[in-house]
C-alpha atoms as a PDB file:
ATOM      1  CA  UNK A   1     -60.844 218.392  21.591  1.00  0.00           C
ATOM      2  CA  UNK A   2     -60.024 222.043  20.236  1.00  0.00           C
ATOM      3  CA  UNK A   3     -58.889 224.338  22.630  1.00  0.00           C
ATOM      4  CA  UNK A   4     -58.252 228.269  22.828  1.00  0.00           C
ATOM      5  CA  UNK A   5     -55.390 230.203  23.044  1.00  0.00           C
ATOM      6  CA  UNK A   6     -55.750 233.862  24.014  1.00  0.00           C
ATOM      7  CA  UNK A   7     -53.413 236.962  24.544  1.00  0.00           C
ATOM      8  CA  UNK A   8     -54.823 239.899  26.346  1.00  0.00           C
ATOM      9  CA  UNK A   9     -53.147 243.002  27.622  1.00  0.00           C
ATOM     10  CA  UNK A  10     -53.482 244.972  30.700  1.00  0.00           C
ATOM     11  CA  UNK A  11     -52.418 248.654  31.510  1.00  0.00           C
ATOM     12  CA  UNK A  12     -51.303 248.120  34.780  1.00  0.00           C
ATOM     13  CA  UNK A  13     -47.479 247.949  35.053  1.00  0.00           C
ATOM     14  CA  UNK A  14     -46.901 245.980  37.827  1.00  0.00           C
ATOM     15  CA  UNK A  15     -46.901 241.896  36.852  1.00  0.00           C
ATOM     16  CA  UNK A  16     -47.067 240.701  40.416  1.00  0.00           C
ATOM     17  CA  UNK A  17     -50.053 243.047  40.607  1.00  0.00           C
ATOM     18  CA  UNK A  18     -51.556 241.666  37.752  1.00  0.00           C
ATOM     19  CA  UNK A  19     -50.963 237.998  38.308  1.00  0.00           C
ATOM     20  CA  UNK A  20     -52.696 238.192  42.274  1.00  0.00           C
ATOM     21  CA  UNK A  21     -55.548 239.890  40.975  1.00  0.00           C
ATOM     22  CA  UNK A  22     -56.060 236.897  37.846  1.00  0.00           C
ATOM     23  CA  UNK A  23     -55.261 234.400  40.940  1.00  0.00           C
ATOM     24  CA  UNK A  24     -58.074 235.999  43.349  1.00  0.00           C
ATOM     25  CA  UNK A  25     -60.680 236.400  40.045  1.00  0.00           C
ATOM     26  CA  UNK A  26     -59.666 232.414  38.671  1.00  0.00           C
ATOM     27  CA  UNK A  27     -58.338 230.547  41.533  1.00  0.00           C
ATOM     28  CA  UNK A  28     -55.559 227.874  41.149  1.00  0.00           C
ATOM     29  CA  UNK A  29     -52.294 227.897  41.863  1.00  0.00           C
ATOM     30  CA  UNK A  30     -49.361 231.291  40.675  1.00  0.00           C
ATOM     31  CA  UNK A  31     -46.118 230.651  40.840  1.00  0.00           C
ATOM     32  CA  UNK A  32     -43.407 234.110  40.027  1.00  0.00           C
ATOM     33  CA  UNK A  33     -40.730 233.063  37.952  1.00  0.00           C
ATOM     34  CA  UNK A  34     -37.584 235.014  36.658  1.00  0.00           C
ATOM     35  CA  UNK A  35     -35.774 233.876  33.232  1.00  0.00           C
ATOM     36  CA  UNK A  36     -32.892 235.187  31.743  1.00  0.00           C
ATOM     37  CA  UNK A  37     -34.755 234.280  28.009  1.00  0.00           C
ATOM     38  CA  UNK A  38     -38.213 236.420  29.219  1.00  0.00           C
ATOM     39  CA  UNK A  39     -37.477 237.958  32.596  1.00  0.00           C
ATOM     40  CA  UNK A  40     -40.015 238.024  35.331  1.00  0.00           C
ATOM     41  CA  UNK A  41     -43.020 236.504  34.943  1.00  0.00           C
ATOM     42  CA  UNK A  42     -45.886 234.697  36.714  1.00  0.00           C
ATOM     43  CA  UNK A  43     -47.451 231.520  35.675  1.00  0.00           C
ATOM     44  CA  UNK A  44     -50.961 230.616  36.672  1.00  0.00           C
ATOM     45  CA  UNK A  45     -52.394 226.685  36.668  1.00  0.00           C
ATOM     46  CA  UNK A  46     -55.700 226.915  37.107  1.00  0.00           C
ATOM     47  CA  UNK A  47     -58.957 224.233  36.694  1.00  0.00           C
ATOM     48  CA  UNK A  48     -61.700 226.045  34.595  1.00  0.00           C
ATOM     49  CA  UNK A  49     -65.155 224.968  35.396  1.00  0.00           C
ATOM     50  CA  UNK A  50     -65.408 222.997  31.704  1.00  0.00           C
ATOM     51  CA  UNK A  51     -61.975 222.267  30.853  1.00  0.00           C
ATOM     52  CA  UNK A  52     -60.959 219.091  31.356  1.00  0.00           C
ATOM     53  CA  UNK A  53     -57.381 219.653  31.221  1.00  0.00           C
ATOM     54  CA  UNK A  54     -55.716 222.098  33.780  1.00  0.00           C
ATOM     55  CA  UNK A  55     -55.403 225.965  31.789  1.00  0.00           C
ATOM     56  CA  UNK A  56     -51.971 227.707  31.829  1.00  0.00           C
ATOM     57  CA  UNK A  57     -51.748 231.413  32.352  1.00  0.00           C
ATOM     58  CA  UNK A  58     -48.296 233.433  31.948  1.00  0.00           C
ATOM     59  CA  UNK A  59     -47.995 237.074  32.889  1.00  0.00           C
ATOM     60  CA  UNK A  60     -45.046 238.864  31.666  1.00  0.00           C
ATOM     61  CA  UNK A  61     -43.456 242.158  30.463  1.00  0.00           C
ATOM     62  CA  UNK A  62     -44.139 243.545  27.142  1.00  0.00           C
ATOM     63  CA  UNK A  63     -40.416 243.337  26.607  1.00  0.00           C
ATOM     64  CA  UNK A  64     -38.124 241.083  24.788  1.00  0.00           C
ATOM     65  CA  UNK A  65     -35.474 240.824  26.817  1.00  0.00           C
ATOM     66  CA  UNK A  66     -33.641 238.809  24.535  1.00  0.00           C
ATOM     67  CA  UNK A  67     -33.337 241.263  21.740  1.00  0.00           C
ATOM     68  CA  UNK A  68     -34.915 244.292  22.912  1.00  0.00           C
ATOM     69  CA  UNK A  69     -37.928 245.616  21.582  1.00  0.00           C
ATOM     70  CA  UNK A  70     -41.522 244.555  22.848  1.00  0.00           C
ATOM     71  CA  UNK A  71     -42.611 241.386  22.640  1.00  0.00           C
ATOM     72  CA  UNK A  72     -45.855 242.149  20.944  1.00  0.00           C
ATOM     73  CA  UNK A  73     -44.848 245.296  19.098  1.00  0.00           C
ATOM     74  CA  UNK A  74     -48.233 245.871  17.526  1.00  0.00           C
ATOM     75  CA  UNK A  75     -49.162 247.135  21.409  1.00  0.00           C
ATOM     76  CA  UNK A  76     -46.328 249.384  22.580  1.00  0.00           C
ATOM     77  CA  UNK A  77     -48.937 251.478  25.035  1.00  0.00           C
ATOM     78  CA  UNK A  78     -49.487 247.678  26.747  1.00  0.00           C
ATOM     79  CA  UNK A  79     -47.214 247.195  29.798  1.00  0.00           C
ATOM     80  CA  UNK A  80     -48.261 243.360  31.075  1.00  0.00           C
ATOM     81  CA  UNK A  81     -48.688 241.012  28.874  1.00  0.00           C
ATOM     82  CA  UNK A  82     -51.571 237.485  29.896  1.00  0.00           C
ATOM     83  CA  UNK A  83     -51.136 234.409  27.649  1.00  0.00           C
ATOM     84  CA  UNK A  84     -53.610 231.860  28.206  1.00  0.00           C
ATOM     85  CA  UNK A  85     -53.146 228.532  26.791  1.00  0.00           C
ATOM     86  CA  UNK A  86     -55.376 224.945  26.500  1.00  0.00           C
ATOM     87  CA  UNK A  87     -58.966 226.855  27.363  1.00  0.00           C
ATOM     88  CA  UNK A  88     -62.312 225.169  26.603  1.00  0.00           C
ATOM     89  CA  UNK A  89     -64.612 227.436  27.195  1.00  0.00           C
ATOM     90  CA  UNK A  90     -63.038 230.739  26.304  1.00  0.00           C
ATOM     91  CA  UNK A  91     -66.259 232.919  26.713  1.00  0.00           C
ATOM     92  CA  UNK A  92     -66.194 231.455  29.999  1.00  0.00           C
ATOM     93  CA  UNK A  93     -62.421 232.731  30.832  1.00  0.00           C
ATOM     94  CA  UNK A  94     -63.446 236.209  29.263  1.00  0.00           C
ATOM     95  CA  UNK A  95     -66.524 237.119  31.455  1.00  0.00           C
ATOM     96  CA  UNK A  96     -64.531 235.983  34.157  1.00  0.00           C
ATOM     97  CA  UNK A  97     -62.176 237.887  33.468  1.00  0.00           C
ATOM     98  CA  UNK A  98     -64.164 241.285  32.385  1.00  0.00           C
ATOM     99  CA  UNK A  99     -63.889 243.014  35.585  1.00  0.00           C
ATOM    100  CA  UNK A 100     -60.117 243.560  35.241  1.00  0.00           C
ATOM    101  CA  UNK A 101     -60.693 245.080  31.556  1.00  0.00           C
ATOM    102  CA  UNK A 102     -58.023 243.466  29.957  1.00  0.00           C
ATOM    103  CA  UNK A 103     -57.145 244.616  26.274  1.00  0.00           C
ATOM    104  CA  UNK A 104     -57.982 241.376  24.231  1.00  0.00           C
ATOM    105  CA  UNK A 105     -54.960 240.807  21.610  1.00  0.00           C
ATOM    106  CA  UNK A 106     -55.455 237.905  20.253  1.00  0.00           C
ATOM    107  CA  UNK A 107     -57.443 234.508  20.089  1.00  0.00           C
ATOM    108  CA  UNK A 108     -56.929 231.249  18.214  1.00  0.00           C
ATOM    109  CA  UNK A 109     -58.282 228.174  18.036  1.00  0.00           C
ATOM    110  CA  UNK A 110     -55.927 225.529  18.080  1.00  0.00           C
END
């Protein structure tokens, strides 16, 4: 089965702010992180109403902490940065997600 993989951006700053509101909107389970590769960031498991398999969310810094820069460089004026991975139904995830309006970046089907 194909499956989606999405990047949107949000202008709010804060990633812990970010991540709690995806958690209240989706559900499932967040978990805040911090790595020394990609710095703080908040991953999301959550059980979409068609996916079979369980969705992964990461929320991070539009910062490359590795090698400085931004991580997606085409969107410098994008603080927090949502990548969504193994979604089904991605219209689904999107209206779900509308009310936050999230910048939509990027979406593949893989």
């Amino acid at each position: 089965m194909k499956h989606w993989y999405a990047i949107f951006g949000s202008r709010v700053s804060n990633i812990n702010l970010v991540a709690n509101e995806i958690l209240s909107v989706l559900g499932g389970s967040l978990e805040i992180r911090d790595s020394s590769y990609i710095g703080e960031y908040g991953k999301l498991k959550v059980k979409l109403s068609h996916d079979l398999v369980e969705s992964e969310i990461m929320i991070r810094a539009n910062i490359d902490v590795q090698f400085g820069g931004f991580e997606e460089p085409e969107y410098p004026d994008i603080p927090v940065l949502i990548y969504a991975s193994r979604i089904a139904d991605i219209d689904g995830l999107q209206q779900r997600l509308a009310s936050m309006e999230l910048e939509k970046i990027s979406l593949r089907q893989v």
